[in-house]
C-alpha atoms as a PDB file:
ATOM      1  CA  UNK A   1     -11.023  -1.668  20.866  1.00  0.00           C
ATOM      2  CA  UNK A   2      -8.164  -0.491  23.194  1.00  0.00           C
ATOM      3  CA  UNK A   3      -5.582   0.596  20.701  1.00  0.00           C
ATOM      4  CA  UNK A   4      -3.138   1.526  22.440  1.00  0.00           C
ATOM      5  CA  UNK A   5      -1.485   1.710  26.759  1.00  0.00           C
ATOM      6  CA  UNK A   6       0.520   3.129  28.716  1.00  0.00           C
ATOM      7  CA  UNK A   7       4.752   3.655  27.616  1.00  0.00           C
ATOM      8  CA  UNK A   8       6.896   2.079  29.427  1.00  0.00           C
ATOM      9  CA  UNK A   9      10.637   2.360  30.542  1.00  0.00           C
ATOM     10  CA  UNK A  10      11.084  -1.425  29.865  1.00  0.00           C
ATOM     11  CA  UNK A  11      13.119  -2.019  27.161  1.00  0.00           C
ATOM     12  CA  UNK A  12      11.328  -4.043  24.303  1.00  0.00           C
ATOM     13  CA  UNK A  13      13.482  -7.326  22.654  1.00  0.00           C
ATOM     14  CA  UNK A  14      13.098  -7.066  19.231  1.00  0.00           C
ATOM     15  CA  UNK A  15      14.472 -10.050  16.379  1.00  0.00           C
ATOM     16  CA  UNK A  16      16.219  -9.090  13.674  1.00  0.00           C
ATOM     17  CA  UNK A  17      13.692  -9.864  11.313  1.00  0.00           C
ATOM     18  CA  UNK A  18      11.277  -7.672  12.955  1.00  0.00           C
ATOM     19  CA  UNK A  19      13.982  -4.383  13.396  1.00  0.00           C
ATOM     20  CA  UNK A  20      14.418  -4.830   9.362  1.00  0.00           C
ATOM     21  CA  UNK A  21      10.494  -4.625   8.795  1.00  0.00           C
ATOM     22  CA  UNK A  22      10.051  -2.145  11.238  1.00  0.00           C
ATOM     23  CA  UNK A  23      12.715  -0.058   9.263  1.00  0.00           C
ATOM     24  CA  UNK A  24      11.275  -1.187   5.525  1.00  0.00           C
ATOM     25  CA  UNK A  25       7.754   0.285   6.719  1.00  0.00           C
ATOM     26  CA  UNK A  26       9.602   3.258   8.168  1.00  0.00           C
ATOM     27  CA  UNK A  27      11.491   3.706   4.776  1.00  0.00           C
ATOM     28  CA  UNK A  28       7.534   3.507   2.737  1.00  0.00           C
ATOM     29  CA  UNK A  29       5.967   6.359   5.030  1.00  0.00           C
ATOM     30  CA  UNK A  30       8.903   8.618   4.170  1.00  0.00           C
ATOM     31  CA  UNK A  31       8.689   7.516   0.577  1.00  0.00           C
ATOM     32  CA  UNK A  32       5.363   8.502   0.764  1.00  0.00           C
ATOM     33  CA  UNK A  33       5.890  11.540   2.539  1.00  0.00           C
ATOM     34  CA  UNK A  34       8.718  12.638  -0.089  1.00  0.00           C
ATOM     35  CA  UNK A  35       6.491  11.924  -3.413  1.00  0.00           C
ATOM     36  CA  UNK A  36       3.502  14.214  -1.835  1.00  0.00           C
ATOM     37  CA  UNK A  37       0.798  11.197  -1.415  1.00  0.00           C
ATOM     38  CA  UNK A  38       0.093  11.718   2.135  1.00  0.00           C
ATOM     39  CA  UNK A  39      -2.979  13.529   3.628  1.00  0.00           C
ATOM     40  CA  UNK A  40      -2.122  15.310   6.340  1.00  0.00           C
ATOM     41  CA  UNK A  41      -1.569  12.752   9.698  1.00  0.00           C
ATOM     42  CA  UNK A  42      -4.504  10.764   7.838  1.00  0.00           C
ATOM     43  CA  UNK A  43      -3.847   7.574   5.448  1.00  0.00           C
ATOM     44  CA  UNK A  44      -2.049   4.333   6.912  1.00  0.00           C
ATOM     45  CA  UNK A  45       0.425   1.703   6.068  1.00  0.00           C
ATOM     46  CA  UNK A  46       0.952  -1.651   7.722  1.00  0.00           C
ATOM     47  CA  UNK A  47       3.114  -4.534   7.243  1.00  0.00           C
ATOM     48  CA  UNK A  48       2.254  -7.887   8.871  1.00  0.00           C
ATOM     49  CA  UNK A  49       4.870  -9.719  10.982  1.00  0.00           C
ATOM     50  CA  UNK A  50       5.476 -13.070  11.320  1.00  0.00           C
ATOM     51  CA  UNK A  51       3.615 -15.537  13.416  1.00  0.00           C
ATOM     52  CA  UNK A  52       0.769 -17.043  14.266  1.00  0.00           C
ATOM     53  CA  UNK A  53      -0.975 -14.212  15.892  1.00  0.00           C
ATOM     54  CA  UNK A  54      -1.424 -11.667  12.687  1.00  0.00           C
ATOM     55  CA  UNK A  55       0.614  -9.431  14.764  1.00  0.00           C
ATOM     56  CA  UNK A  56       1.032  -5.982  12.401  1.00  0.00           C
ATOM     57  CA  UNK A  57       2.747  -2.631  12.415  1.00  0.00           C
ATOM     58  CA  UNK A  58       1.142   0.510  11.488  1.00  0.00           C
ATOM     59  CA  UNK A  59       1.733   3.974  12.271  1.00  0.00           C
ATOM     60  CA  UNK A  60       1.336   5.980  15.573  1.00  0.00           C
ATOM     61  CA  UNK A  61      -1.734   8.064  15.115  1.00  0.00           C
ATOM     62  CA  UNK A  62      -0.605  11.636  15.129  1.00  0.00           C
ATOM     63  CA  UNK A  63       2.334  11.720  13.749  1.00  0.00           C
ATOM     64  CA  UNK A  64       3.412  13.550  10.167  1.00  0.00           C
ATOM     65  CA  UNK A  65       4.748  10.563   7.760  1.00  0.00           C
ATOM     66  CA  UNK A  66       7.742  12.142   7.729  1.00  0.00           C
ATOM     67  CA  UNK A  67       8.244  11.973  11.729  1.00  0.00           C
ATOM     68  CA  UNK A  68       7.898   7.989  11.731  1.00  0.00           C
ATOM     69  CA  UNK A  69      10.857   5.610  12.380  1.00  0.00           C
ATOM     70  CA  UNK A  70      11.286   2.223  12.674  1.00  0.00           C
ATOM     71  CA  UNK A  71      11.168   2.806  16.859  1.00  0.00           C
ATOM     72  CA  UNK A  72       7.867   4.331  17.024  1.00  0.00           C
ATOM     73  CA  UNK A  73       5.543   2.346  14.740  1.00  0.00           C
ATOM     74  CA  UNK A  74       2.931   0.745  16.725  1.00  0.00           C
ATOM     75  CA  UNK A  75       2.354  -3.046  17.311  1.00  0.00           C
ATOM     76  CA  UNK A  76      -0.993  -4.428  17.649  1.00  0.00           C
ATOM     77  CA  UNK A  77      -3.134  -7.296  17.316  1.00  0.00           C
ATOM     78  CA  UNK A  78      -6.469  -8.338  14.891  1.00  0.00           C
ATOM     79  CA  UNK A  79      -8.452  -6.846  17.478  1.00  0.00           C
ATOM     80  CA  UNK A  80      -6.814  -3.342  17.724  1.00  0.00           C
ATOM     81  CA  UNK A  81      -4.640  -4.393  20.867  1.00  0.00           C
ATOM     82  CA  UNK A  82      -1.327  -2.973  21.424  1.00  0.00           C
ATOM     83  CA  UNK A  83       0.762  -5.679  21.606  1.00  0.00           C
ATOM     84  CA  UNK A  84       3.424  -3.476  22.771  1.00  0.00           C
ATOM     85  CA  UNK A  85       3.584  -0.255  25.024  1.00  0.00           C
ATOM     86  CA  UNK A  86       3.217   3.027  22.637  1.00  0.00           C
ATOM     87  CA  UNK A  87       2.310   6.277  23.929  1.00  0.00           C
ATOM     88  CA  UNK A  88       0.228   6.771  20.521  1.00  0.00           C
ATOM     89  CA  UNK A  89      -2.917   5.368  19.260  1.00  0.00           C
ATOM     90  CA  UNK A  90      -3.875   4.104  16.288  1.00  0.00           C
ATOM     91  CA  UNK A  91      -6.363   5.445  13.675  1.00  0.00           C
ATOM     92  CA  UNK A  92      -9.655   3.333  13.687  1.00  0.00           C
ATOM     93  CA  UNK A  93     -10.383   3.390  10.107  1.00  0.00           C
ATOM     94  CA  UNK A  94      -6.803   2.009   9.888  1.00  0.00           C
ATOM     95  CA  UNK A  95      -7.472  -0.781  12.254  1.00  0.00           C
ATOM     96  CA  UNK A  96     -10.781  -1.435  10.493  1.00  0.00           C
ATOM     97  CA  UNK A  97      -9.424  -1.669   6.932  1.00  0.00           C
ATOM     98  CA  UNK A  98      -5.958  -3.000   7.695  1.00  0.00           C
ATOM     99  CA  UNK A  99      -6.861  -5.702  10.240  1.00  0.00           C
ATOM    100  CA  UNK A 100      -9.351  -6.908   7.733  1.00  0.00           C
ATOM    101  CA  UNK A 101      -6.862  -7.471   4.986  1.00  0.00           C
ATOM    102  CA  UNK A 102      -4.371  -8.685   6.596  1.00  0.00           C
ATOM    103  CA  UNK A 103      -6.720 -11.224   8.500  1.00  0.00           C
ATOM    104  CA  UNK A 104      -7.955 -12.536   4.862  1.00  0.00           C
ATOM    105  CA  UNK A 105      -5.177 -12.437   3.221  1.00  0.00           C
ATOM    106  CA  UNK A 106      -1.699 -14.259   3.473  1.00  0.00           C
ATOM    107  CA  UNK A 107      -0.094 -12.932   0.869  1.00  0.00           C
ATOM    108  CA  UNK A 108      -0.721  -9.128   1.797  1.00  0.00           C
ATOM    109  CA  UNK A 109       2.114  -8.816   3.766  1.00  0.00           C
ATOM    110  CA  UNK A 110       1.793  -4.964   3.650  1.00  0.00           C
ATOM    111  CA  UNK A 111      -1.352  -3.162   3.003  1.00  0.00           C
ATOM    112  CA  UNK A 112      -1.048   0.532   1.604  1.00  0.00           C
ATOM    113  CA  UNK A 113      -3.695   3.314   1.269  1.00  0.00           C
ATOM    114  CA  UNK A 114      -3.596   7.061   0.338  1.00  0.00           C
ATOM    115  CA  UNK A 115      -5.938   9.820  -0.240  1.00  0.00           C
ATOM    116  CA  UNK A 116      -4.082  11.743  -3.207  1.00  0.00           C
ATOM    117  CA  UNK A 117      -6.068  13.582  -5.734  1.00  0.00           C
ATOM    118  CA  UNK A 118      -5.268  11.768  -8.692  1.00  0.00           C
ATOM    119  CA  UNK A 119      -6.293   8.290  -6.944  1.00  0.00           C
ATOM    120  CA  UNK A 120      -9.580  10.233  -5.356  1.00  0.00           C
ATOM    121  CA  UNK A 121     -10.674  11.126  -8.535  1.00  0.00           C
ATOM    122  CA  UNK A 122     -10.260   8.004 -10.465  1.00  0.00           C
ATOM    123  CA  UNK A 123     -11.801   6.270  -8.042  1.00  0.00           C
ATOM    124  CA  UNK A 124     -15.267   8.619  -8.309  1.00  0.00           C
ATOM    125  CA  UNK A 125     -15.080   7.683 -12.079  1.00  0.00           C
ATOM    126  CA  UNK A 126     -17.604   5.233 -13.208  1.00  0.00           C
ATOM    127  CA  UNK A 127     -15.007   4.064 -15.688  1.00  0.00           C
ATOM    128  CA  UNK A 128     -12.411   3.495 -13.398  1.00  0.00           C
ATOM    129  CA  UNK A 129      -8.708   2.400 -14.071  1.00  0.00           C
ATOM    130  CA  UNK A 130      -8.206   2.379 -18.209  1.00  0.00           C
ATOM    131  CA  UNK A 131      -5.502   0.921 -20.023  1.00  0.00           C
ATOM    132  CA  UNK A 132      -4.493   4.446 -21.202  1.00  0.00           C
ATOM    133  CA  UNK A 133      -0.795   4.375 -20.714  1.00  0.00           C
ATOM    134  CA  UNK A 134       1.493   1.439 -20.610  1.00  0.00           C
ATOM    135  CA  UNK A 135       2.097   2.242 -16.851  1.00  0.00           C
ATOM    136  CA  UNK A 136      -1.539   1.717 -16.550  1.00  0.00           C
ATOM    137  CA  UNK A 137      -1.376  -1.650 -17.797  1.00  0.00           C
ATOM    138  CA  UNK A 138       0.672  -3.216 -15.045  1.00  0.00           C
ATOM    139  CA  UNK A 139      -3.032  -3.089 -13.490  1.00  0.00           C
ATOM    140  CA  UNK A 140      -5.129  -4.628 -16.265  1.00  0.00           C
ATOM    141  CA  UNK A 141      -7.377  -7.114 -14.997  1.00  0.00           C
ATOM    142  CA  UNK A 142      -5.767  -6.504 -11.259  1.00  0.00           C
ATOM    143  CA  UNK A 143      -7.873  -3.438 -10.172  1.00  0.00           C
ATOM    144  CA  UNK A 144     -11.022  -4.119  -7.597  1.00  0.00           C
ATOM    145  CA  UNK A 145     -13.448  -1.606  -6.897  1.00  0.00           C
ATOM    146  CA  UNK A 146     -15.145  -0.913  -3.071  1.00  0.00           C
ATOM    147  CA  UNK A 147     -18.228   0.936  -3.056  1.00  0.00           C
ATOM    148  CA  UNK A 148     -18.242   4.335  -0.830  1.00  0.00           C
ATOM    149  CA  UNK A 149     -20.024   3.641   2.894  1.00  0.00           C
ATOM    150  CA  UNK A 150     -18.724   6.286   4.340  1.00  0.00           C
ATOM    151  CA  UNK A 151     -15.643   6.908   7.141  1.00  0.00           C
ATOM    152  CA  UNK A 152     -14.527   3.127   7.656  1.00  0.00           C
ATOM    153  CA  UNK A 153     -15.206   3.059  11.146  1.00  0.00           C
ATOM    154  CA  UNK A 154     -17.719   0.453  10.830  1.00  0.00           C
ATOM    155  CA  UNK A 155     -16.587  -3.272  11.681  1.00  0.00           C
ATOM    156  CA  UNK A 156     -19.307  -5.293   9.450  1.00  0.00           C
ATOM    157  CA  UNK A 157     -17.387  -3.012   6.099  1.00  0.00           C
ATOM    158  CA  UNK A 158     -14.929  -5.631   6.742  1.00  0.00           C
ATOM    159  CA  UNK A 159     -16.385  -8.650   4.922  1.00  0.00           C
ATOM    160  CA  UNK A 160     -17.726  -6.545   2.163  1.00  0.00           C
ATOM    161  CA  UNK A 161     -13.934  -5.079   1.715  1.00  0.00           C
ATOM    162  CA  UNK A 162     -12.669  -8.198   1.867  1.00  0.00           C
ATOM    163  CA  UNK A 163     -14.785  -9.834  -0.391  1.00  0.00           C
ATOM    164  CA  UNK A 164     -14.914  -7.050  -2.847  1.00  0.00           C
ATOM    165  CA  UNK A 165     -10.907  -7.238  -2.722  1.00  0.00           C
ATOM    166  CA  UNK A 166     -10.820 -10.942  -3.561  1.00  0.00           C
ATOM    167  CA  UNK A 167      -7.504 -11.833  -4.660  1.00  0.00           C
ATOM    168  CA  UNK A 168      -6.621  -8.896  -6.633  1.00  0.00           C
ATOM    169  CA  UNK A 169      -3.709  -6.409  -5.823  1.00  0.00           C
ATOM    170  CA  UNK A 170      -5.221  -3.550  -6.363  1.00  0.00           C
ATOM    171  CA  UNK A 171      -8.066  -1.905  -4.535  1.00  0.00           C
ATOM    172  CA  UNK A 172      -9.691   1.498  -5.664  1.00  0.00           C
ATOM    173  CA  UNK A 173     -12.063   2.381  -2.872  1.00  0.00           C
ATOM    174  CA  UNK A 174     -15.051   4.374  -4.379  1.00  0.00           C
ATOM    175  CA  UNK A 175     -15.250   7.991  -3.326  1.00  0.00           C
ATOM    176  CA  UNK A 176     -12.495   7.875  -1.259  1.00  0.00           C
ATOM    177  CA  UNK A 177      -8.820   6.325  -2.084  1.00  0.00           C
ATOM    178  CA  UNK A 178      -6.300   3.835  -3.289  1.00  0.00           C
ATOM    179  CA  UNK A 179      -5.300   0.837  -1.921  1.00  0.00           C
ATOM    180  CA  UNK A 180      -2.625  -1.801  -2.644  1.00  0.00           C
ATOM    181  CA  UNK A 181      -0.934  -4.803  -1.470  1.00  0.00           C
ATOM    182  CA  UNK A 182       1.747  -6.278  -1.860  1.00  0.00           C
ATOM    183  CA  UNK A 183       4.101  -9.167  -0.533  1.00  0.00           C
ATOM    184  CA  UNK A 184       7.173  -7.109   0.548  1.00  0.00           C
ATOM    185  CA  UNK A 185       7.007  -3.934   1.923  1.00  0.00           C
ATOM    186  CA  UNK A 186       8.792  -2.796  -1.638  1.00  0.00           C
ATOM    187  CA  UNK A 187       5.808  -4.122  -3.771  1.00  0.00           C
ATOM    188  CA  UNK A 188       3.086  -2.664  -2.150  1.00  0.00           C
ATOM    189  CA  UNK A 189       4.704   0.859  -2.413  1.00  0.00           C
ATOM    190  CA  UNK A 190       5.892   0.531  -6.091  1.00  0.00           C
ATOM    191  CA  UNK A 191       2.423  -0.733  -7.089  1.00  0.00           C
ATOM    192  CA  UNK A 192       1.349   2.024  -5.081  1.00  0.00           C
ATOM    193  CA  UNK A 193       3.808   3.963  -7.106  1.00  0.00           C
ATOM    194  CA  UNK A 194       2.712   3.295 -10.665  1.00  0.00           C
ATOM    195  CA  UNK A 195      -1.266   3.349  -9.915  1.00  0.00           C
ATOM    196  CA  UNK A 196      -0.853   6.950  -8.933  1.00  0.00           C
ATOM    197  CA  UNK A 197       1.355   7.360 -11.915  1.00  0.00           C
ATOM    198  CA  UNK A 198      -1.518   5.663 -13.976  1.00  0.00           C
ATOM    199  CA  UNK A 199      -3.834   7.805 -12.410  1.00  0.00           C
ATOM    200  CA  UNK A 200      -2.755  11.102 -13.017  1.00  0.00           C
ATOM    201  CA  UNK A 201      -1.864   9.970 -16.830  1.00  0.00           C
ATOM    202  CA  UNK A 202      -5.584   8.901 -17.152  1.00  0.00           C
ATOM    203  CA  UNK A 203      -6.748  12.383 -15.889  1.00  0.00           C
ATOM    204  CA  UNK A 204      -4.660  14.113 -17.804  1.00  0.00           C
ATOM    205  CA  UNK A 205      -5.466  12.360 -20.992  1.00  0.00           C
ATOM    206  CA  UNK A 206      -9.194  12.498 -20.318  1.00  0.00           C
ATOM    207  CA  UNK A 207      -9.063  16.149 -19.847  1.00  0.00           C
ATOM    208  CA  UNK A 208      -7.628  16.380 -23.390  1.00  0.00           C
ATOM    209  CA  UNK A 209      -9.596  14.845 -25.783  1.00  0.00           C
ATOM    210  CA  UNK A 210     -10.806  11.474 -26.850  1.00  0.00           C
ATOM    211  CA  UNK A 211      -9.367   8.511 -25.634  1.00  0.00           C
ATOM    212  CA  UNK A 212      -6.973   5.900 -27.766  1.00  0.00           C
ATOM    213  CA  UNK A 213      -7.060   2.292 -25.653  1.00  0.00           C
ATOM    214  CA  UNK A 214      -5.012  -0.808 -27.256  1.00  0.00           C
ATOM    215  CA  UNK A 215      -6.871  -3.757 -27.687  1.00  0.00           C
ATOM    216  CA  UNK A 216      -7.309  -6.520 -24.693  1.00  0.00           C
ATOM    217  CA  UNK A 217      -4.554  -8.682 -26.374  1.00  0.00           C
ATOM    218  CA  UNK A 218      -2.030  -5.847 -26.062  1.00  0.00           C
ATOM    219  CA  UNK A 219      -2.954  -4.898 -22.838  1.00  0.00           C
ATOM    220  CA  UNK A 220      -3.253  -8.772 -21.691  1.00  0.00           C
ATOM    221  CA  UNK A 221       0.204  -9.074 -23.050  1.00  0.00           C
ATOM    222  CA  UNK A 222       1.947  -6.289 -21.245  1.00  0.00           C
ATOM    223  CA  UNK A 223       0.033  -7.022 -17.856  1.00  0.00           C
ATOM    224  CA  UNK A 224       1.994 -10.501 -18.187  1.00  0.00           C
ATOM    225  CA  UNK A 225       5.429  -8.735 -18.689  1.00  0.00           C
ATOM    226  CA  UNK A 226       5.391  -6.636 -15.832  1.00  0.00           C
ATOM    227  CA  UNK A 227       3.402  -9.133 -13.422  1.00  0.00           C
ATOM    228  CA  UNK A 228       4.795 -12.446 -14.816  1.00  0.00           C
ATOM    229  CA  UNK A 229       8.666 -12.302 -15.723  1.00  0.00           C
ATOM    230  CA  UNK A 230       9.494 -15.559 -15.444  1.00  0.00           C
ATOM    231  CA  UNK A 231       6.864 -16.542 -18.004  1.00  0.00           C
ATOM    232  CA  UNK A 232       8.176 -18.826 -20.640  1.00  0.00           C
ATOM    233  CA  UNK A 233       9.531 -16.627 -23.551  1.00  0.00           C
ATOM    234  CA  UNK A 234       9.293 -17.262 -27.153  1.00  0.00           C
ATOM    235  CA  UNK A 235      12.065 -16.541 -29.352  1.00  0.00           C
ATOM    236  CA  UNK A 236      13.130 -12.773 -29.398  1.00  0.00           C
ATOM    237  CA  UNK A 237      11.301 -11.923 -26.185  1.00  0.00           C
ATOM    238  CA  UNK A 238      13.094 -11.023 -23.038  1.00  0.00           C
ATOM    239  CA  UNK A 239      12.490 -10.256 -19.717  1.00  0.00           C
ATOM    240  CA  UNK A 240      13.019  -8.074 -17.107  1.00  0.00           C
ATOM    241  CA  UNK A 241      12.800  -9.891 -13.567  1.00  0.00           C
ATOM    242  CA  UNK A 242      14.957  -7.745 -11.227  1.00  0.00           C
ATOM    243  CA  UNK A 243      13.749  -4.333 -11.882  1.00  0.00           C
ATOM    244  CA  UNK A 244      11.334  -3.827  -9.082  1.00  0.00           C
ATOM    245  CA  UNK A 245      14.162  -5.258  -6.535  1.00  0.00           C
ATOM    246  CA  UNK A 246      16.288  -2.532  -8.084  1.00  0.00           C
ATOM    247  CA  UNK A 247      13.798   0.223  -7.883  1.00  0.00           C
ATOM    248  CA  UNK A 248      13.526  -0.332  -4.086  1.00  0.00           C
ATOM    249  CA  UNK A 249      16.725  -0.934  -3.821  1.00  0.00           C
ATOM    250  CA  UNK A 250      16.901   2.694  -5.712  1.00  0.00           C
ATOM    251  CA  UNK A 251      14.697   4.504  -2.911  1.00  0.00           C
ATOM    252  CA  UNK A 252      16.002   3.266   0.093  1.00  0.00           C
ATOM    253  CA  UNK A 253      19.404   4.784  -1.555  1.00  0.00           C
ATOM    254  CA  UNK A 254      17.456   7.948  -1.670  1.00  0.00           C
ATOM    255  CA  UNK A 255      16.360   7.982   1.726  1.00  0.00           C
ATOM    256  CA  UNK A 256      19.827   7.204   3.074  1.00  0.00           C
ATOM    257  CA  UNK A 257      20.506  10.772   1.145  1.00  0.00           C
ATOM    258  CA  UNK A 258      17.340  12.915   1.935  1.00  0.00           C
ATOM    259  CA  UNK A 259      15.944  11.122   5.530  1.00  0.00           C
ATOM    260  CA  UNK A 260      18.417   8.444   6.731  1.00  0.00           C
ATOM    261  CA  UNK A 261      16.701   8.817  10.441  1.00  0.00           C
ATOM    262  CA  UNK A 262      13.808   6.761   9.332  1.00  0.00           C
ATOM    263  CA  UNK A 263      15.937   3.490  10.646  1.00  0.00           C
ATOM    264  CA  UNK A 264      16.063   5.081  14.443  1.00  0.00           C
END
């Protein structure tokens, strides 16, 4: 795997549809950056673009997330290729879990993963993910687990990630991190989000006491109103199908406030 060549002087055409991903994955590293789940220069985010090839953006290896812009995210290929001249690389156990996902699945149009505390320690926990918390319950039923085998830098981890992943949005990789995907750019950071919310809520409430956990029905129920909106209702029930569009929405206002050179 070559991941990345020499710059070049040439300037690089660009569609419009590709400048306003570049700048939505931009906009998620600074997010990131801002609510403190970044780990150091370590930790990736891509977002696929369209096309035949599985062409897919991800971050040049090296930088701070707070440093990337739209302009300096890497292109590169499902074999690691820059597809584009970068003076930056890319981090391998990016390429291997990224490349995978996106690969398998259509729908993950952006593929997040941290190494915060909260998410490291849930994800030791033999338990896992609990319904403790009503943010925690956007995830019920949606969380896979990926058992720890060591520094993904190991091509054949692919199929077992992969297949461990299935169809859910949610991975928690075992000893190690969060992951999530999502459809937009937007998704896959507010699901990323809310599981960190959930996580640090479960720790918290585990360090108090005994736990309290609704029944399955309830939490069945409320995984359907936040993951299913346009459900049919029954009389007296309502719905909420715009709020995630207006919580992105709400953080790309804040980084037009607090970072505005992540479009550059």
């Amino acid at each position: 795997m070559k991941p990345f060549v020499s710059p070049s002087d040439a300037p690089v055409e660009r569609s419009a549809t590709e400048q306003r991903l570049r700048e939505e994955l931009a906009a998620c590293y600074r997010l990131i950056a801002h609510f403190r789940m970044t780990d150091l220069i370590f930790t990736h985010i891509s977002v696929r673009l369209p096309g035949p090839e599985h062409h897919f953006l991800i971050n040049p290896y090296g930088l701070m997330f707070d440093e990337i812009s739209a302009s300096n995210l890497v292109k590169i290929d499902l074999h690691g290729r820059a597809v584009e001249p970068s003076p930056y690389p890319v981090n391998p156990a990016g390429f291997v879990i990224h490349s995978a996902i996106h690969g398998a699945r259509d729908d993950a149009q952006c593929v997040l993963h941290t190494h915060t505390r909260a998410g490291c320690a849930v994800a030791a926990l033999k338990c896992g993910l609990l319904p403790v918390n009503q943010i925690s319950m956007e995830f019920y039923g949606r969380v896979a687990y990926h058992d720890y085998e060591g520094v993904a830098l190991d091509l054949s981890e692919q199929q077992r990630l992969v297949h461990d992943l299935a169809d859910k949005p949610v991975l928690m990789l075992r000893n190690h991190g969060l992951l999530t995907v999502g459809e937009t750019v937007g998704q896959a950071f507010l699901r990323m989000y809310y599981l960190e919310k959930a996580c640090e809520i479960q720790l918290a409430a585990q360090a108090c006491g005994e736990l309290v956990l609704p029944p399955h029905e309830v939490c069945a129920h409320t995984e359907r109103q936040f993951n299913d909106p346009g459900r049919p209702l029954e009389e007296g029930q309502l719905s909420d199908p715009d709020a995630m569009q207006l919580a992105w929405a709400a953080m790309l206002r804040l980084l037009e406030r607090i970072a505005p050179g992540y479009r550059d």
